[in-house]
C-alpha atoms as a PDB file:
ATOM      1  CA  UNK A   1     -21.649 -20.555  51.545  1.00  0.00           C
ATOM      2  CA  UNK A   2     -18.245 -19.091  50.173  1.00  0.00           C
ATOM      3  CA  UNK A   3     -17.689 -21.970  47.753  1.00  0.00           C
ATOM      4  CA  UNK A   4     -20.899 -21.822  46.402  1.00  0.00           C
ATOM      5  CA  UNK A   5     -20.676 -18.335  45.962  1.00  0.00           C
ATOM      6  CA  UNK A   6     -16.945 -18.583  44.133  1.00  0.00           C
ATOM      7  CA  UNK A   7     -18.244 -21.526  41.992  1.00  0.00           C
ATOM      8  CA  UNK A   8     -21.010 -19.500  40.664  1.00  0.00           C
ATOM      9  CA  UNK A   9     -18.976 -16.740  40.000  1.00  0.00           C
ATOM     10  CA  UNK A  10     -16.645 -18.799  37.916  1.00  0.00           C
ATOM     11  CA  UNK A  11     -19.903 -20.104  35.964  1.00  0.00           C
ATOM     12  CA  UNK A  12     -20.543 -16.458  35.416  1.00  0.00           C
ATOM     13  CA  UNK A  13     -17.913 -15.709  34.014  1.00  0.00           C
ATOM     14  CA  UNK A  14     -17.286 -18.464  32.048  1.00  0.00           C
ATOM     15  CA  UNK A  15     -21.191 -18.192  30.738  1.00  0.00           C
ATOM     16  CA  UNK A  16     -21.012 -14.542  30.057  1.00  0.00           C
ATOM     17  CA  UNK A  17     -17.257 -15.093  28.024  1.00  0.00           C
ATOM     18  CA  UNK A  18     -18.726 -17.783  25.881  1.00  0.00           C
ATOM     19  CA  UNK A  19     -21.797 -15.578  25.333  1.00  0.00           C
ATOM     20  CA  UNK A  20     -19.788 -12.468  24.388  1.00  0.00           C
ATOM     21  CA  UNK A  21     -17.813 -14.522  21.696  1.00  0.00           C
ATOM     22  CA  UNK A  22     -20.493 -16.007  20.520  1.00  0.00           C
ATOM     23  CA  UNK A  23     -22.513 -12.963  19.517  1.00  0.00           C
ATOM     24  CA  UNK A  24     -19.170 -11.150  18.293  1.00  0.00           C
ATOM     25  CA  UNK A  25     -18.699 -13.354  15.185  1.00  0.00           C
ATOM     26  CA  UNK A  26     -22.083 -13.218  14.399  1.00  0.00           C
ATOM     27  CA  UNK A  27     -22.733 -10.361  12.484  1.00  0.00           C
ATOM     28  CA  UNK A  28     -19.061 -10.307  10.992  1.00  0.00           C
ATOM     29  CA  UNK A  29     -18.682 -11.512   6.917  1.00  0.00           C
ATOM     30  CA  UNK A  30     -16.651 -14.301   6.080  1.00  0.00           C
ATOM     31  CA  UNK A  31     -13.873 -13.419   3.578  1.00  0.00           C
ATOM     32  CA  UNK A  32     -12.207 -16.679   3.181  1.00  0.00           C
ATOM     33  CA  UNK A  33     -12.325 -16.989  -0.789  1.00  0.00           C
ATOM     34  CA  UNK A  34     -12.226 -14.215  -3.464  1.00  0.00           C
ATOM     35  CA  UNK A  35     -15.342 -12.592  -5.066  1.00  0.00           C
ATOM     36  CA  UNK A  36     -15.976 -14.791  -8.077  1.00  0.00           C
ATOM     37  CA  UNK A  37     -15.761 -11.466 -10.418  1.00  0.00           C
ATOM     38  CA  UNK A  38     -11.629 -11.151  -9.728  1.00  0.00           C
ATOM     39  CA  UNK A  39      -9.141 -12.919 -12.155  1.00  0.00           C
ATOM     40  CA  UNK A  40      -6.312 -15.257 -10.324  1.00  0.00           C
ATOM     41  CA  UNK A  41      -2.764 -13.604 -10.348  1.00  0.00           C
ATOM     42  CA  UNK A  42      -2.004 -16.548 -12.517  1.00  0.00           C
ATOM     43  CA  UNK A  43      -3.792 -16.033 -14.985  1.00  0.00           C
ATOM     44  CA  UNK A  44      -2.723 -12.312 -14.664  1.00  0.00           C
ATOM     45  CA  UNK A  45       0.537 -13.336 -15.295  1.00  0.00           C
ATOM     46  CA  UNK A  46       0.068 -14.922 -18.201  1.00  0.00           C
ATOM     47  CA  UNK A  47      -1.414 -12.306 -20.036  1.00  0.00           C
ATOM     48  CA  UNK A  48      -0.031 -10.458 -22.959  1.00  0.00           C
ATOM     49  CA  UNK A  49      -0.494  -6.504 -22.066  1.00  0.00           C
ATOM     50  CA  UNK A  50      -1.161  -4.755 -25.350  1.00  0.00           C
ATOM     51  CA  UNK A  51      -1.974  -1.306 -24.418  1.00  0.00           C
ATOM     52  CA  UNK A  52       0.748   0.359 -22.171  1.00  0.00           C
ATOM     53  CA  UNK A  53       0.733   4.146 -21.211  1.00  0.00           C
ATOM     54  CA  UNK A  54       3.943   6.076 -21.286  1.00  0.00           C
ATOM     55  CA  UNK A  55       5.899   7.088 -18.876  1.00  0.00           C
ATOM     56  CA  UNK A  56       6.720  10.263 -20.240  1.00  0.00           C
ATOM     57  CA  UNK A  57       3.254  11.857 -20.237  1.00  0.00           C
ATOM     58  CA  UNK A  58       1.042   9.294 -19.560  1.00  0.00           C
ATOM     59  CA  UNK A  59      -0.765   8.900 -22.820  1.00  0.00           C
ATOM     60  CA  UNK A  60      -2.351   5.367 -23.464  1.00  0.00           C
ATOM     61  CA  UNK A  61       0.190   3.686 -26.401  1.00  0.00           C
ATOM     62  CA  UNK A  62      -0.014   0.725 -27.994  1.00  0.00           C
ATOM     63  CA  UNK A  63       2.386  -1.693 -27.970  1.00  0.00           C
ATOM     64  CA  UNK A  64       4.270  -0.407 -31.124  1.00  0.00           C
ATOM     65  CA  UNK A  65       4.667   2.834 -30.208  1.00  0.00           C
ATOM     66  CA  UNK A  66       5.243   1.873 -26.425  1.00  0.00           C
ATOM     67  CA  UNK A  67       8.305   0.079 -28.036  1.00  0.00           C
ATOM     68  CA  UNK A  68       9.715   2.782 -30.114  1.00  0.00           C
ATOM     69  CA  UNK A  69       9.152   5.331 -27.134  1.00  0.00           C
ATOM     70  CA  UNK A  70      11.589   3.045 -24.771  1.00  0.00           C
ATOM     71  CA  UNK A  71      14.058   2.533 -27.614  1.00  0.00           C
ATOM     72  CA  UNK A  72      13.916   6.722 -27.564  1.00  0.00           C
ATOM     73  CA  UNK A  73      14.267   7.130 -23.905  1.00  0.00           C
ATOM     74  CA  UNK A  74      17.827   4.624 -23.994  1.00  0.00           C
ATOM     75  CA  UNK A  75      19.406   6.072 -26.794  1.00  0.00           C
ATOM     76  CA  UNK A  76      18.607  10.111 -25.889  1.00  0.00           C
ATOM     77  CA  UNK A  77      18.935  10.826 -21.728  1.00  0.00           C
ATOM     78  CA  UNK A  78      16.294  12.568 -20.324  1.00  0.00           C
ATOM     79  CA  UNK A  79      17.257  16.546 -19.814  1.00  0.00           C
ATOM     80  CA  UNK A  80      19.547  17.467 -17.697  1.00  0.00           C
ATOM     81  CA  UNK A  81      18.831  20.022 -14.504  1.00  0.00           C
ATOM     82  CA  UNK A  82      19.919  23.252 -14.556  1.00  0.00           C
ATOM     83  CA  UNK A  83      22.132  24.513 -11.990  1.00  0.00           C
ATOM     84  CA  UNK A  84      20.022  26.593 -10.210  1.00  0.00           C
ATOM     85  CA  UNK A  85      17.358  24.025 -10.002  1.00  0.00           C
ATOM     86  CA  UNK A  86      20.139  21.752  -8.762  1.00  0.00           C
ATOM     87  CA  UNK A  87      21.672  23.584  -6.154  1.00  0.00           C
ATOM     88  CA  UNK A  88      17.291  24.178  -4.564  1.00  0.00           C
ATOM     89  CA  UNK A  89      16.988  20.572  -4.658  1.00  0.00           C
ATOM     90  CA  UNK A  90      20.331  20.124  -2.337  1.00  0.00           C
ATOM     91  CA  UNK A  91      19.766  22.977  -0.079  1.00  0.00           C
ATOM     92  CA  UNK A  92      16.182  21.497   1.101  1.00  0.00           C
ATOM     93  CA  UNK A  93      17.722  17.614   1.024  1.00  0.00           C
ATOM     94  CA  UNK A  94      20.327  19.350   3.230  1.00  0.00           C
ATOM     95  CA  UNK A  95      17.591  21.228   5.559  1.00  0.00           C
ATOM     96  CA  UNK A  96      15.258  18.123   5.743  1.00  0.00           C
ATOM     97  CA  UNK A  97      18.457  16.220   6.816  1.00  0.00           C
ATOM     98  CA  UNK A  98      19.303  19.121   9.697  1.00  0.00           C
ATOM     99  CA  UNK A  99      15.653  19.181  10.574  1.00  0.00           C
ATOM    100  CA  UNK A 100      15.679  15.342  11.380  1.00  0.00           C
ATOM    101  CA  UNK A 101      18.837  15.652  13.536  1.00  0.00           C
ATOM    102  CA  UNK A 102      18.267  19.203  14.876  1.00  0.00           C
ATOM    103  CA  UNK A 103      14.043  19.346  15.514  1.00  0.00           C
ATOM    104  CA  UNK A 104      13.942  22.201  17.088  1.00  0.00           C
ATOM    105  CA  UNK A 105      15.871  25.116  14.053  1.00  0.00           C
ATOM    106  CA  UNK A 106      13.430  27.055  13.040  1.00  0.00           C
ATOM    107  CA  UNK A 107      14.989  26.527   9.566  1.00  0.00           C
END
């Protein structure tokens, strides 16, 4: 009576295992392959880009004046910081650095 109680437990559980995985994929999608609306990277790559934006204020350019702008932006740096601005920008690089190694300042 105890072995045919074990070997109907193990049918039990194997039936109700199969069962579960069964009915888990069933409702689930497959998304194997790409929708048939989006362009391969390859041919992605290959594509001339003839509108840019710029990086300055983000206005769309076109490829002219996207060219002119980045010859611009090499021969004139970008302005410099003042001092005061500077010195703000260190003192909370320097009190996110103490607040990593010292969590508990009330800083």
């Amino acid at each position: 009576m105890r072995r045919r109680q074990k070997i109907l437990l193990g049918v039990l559980i194997v039936s109700t295992s199969i069962l579960v995985w069964l009915t888990s994929a069933w409702g689930t999608p497959v998304a194997a392959l790409p929708l048939p609306e989006d362009i391969p990277e390859e041919i992605l790559r290959t594509e001339i880009i003839i509108d840019a934006r710029s990086p300055v204020d983000g206005k769309p350019l076109n490829a002219a004046e996207y060219a002119e702008l980045q010859e611009q932006l090499q021969i004139s740096p970008p302005p410099k910081l003042s001092a005061d601005l500077r010195q703000t920008i260190y003192l909370i690089q320097l009190r996110k650095a103490l607040l990593q190694i010292f969590p508990f300042l009330d800083i």
